[in-house]
C-alpha atoms as a PDB file:
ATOM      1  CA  UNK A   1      14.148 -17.721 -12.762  1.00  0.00           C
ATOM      2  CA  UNK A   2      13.652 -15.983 -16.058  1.00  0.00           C
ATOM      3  CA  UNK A   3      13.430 -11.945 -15.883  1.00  0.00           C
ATOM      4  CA  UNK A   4      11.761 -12.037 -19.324  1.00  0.00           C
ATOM      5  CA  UNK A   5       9.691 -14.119 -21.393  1.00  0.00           C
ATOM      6  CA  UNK A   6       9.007 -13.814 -24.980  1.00  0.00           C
ATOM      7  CA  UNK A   7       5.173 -13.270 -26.414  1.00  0.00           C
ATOM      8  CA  UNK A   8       4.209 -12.938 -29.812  1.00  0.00           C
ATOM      9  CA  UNK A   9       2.910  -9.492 -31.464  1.00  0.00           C
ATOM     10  CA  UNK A  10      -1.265 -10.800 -31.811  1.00  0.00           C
ATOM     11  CA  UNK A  11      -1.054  -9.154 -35.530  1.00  0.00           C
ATOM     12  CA  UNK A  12       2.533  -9.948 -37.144  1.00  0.00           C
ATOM     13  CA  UNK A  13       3.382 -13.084 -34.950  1.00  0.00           C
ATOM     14  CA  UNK A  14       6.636 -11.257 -34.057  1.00  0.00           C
ATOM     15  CA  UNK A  15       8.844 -12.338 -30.984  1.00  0.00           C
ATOM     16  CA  UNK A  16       9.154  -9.944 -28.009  1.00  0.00           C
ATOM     17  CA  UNK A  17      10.502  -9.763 -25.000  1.00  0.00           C
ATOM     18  CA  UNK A  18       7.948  -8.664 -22.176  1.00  0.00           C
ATOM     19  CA  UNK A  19      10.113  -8.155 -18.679  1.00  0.00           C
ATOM     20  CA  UNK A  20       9.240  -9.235 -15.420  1.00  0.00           C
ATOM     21  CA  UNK A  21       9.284  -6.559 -13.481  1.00  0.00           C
ATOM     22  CA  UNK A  22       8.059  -5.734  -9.712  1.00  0.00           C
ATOM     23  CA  UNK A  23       5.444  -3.528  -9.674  1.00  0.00           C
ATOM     24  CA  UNK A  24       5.572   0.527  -7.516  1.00  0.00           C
ATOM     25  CA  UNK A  25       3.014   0.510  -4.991  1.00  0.00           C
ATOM     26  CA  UNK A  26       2.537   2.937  -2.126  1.00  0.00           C
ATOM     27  CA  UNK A  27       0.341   2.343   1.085  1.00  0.00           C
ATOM     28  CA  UNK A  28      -0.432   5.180   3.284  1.00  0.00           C
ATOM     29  CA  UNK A  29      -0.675   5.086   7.319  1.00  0.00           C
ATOM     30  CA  UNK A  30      -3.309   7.648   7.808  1.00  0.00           C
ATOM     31  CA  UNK A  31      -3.631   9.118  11.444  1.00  0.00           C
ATOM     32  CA  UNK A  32      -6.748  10.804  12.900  1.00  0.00           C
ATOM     33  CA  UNK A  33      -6.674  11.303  16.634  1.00  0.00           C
ATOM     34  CA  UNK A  34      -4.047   8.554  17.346  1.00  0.00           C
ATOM     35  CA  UNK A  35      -5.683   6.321  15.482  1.00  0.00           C
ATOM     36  CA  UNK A  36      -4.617   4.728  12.519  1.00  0.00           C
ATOM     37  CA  UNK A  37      -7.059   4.117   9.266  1.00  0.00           C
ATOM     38  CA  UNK A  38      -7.516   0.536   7.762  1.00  0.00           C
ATOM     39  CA  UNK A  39      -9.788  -0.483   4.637  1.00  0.00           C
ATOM     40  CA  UNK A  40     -11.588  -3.842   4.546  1.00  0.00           C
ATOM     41  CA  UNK A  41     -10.686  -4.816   1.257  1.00  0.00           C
ATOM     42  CA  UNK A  42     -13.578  -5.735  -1.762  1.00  0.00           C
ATOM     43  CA  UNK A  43     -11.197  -7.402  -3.662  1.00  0.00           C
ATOM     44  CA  UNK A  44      -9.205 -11.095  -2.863  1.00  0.00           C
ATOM     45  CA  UNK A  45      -7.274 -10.931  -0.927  1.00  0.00           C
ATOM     46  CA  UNK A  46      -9.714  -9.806   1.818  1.00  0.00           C
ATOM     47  CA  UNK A  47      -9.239  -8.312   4.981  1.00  0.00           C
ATOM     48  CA  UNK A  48      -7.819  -4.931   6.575  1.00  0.00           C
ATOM     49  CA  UNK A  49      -5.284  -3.365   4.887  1.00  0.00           C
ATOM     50  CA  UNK A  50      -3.419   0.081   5.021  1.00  0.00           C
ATOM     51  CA  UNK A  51      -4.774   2.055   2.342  1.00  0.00           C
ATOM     52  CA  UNK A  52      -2.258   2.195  -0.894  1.00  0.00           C
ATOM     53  CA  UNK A  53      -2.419   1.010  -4.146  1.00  0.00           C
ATOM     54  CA  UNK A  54      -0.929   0.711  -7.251  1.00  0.00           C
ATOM     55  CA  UNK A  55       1.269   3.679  -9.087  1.00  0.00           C
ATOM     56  CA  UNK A  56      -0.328   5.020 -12.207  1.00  0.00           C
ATOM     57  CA  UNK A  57       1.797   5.786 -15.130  1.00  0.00           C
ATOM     58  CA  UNK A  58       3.750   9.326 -15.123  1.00  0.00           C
ATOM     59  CA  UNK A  59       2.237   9.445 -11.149  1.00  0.00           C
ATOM     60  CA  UNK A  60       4.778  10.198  -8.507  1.00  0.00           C
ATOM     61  CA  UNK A  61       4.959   8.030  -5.382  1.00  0.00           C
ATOM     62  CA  UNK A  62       3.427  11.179  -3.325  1.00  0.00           C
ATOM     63  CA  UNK A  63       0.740  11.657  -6.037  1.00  0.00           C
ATOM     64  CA  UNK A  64      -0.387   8.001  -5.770  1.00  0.00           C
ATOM     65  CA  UNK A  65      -0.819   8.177  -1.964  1.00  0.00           C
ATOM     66  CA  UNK A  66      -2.922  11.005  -2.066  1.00  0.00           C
ATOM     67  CA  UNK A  67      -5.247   9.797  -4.678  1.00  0.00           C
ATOM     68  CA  UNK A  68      -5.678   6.348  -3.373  1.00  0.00           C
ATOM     69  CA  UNK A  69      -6.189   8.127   0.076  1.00  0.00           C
ATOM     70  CA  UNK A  70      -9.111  10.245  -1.309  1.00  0.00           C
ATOM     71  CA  UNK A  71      -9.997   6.772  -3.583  1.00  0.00           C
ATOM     72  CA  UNK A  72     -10.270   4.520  -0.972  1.00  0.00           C
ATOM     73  CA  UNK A  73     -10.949   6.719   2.376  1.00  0.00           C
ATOM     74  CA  UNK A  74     -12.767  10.054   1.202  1.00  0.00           C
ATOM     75  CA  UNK A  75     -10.009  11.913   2.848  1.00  0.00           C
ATOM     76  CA  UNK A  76      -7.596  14.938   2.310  1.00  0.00           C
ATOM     77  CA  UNK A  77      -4.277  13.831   3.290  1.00  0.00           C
ATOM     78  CA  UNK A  78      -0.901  15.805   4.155  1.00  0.00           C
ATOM     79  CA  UNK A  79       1.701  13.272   3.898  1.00  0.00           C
ATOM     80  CA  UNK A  80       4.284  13.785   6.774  1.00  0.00           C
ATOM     81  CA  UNK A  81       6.928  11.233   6.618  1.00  0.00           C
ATOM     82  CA  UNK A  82       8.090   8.759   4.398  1.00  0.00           C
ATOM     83  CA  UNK A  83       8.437   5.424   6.603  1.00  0.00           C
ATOM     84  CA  UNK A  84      10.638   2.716   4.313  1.00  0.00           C
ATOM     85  CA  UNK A  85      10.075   0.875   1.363  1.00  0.00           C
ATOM     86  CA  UNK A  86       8.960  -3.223   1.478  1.00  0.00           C
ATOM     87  CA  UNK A  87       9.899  -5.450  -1.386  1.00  0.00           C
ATOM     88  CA  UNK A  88       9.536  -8.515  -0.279  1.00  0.00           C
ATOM     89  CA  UNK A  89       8.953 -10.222  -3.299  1.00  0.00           C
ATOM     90  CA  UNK A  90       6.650 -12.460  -1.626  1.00  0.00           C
ATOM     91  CA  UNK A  91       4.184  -9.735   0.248  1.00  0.00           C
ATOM     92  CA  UNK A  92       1.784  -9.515  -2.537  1.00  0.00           C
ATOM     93  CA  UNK A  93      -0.063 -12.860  -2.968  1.00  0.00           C
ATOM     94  CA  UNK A  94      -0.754 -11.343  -6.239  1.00  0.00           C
ATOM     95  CA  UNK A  95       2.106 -10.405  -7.676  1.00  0.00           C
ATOM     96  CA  UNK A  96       6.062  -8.857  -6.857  1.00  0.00           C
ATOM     97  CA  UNK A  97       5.410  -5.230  -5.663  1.00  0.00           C
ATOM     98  CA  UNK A  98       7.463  -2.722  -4.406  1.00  0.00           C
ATOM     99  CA  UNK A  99       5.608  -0.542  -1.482  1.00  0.00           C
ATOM    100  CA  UNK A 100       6.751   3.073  -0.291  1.00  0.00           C
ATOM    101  CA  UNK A 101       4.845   3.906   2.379  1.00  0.00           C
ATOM    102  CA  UNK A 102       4.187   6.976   3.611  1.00  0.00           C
ATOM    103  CA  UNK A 103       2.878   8.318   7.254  1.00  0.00           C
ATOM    104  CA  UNK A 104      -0.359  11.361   6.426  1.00  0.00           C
ATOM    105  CA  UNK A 105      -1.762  13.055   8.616  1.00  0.00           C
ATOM    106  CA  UNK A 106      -6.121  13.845   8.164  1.00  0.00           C
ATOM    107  CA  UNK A 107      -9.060  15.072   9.797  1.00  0.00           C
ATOM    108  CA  UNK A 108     -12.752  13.997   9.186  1.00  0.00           C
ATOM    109  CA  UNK A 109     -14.562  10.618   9.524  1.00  0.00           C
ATOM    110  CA  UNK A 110     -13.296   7.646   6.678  1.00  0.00           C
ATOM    111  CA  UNK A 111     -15.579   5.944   4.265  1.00  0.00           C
ATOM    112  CA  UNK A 112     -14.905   2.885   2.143  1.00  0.00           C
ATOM    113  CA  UNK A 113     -14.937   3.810  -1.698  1.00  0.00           C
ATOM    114  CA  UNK A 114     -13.289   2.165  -4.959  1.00  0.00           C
ATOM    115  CA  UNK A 115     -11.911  -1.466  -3.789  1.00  0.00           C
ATOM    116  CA  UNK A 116     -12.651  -0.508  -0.209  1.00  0.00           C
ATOM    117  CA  UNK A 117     -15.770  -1.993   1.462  1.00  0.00           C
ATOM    118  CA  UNK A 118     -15.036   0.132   4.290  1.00  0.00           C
ATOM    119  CA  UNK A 119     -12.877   2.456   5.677  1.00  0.00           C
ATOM    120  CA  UNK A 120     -12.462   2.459   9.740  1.00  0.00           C
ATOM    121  CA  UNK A 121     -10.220   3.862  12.342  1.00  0.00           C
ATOM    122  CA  UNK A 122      -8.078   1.494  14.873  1.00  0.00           C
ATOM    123  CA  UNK A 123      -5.854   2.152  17.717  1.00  0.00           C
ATOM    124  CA  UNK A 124      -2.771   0.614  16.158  1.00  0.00           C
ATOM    125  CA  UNK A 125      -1.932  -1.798  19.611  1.00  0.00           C
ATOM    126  CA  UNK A 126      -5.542  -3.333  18.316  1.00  0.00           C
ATOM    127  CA  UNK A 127      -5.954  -4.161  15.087  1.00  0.00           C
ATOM    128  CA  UNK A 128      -8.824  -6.443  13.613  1.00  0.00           C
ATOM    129  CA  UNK A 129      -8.282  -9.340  11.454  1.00  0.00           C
ATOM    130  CA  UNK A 130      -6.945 -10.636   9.486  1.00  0.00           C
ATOM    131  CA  UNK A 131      -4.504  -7.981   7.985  1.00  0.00           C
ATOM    132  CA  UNK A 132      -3.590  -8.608   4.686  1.00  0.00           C
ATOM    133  CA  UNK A 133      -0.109  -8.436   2.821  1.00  0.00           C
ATOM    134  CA  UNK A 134       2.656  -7.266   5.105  1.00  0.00           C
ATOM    135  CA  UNK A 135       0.413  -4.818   6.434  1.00  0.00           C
ATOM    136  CA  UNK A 136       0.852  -5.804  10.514  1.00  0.00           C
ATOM    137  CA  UNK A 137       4.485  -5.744   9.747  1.00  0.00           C
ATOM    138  CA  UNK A 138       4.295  -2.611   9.005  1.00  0.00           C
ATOM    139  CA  UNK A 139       2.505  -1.154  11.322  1.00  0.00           C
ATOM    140  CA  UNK A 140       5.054  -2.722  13.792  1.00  0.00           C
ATOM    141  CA  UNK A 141       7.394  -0.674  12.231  1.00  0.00           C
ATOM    142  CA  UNK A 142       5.420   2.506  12.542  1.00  0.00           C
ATOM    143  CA  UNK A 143       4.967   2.087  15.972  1.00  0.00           C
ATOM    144  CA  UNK A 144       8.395   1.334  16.342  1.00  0.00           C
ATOM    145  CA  UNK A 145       9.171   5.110  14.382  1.00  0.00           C
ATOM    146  CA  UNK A 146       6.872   6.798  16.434  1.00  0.00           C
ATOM    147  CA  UNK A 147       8.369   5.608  19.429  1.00  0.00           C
ATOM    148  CA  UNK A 148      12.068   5.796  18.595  1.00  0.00           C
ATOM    149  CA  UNK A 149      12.660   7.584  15.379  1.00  0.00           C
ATOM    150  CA  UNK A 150      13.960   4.604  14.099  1.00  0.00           C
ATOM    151  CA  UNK A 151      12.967   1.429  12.488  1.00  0.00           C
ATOM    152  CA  UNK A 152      15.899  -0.977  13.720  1.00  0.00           C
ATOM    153  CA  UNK A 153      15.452  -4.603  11.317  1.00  0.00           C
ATOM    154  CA  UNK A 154      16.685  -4.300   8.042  1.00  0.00           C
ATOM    155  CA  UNK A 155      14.566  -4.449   4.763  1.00  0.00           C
END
């Protein structure tokens, strides 16, 4: 598989190379009460999903989580623990991203805004469906953290 491909310039007709490269996402486990918060998506693919999304240019990973926290959930986050990173370059149906996700801790009630529908919490041992990406994953592995400290497979 090619990591470039060439295009042409739309005013000169020069060749370039554009690169295919994954694209820095972050997702967010927000907890409320022992509860986790999930977003019912707008936007294909649809379902519940961790809030997250993608990482705006000169944007740290920490900046993006708590923007698309407010974005997507209304809420003030205080991010608490950084969990792993997932690059599975197949957990996007949309595309190669790269996901840090981060564990936040908030207070207050979650609405849906920007390409959430809604905004909801769940007790993480039950979750509605369907959960998009690699989302149930990894909440696995945040339950797994909270319990041991740990997350034991390898990424």
């Amino acid at each position: 598989m090619s990591t470039y491909q060439f295009i042409k310039c739309p005013k000169c007709g020069f060749e370039i190379k554009q690169y295919k490269n994954p694209t820095p996402t972050v997702d967010i486990i927000i907890e409320i009460d022992n509860k986790i918060v999930l977003i019912e998506r707008k936007n294909q693919p649809y379902g519940w999903a961790i809030p997250g999304g993608f990482v705006d240019y000169g944007e740290s990973l920490i900046e993006t989580a708590i923007r698309e926290a407010k974005e997507e959930t209304g809420l003030d986050v205080e991010i608490i623990h950084q969990l792993a990173t997932y690059s599975d370059p197949n957990r996007d149906p949309r595309g190669h991203t790269i996901s840090t996700v981060y564990i936040a801790k908030a207070k207050g009630t979650p609405k849906g805004g920007d390409d959430a529908k809604r905004a909801q919490l769940f007790d993480p041992q039950n979750l509605p469906s369907p959960i998009c990406f690699d989302h149930k994953q990894i909440i696995e592995d945040y339950l797994e953290f909270k319990q041991t400290g740990n997350i034991s497979r390898l990424f």
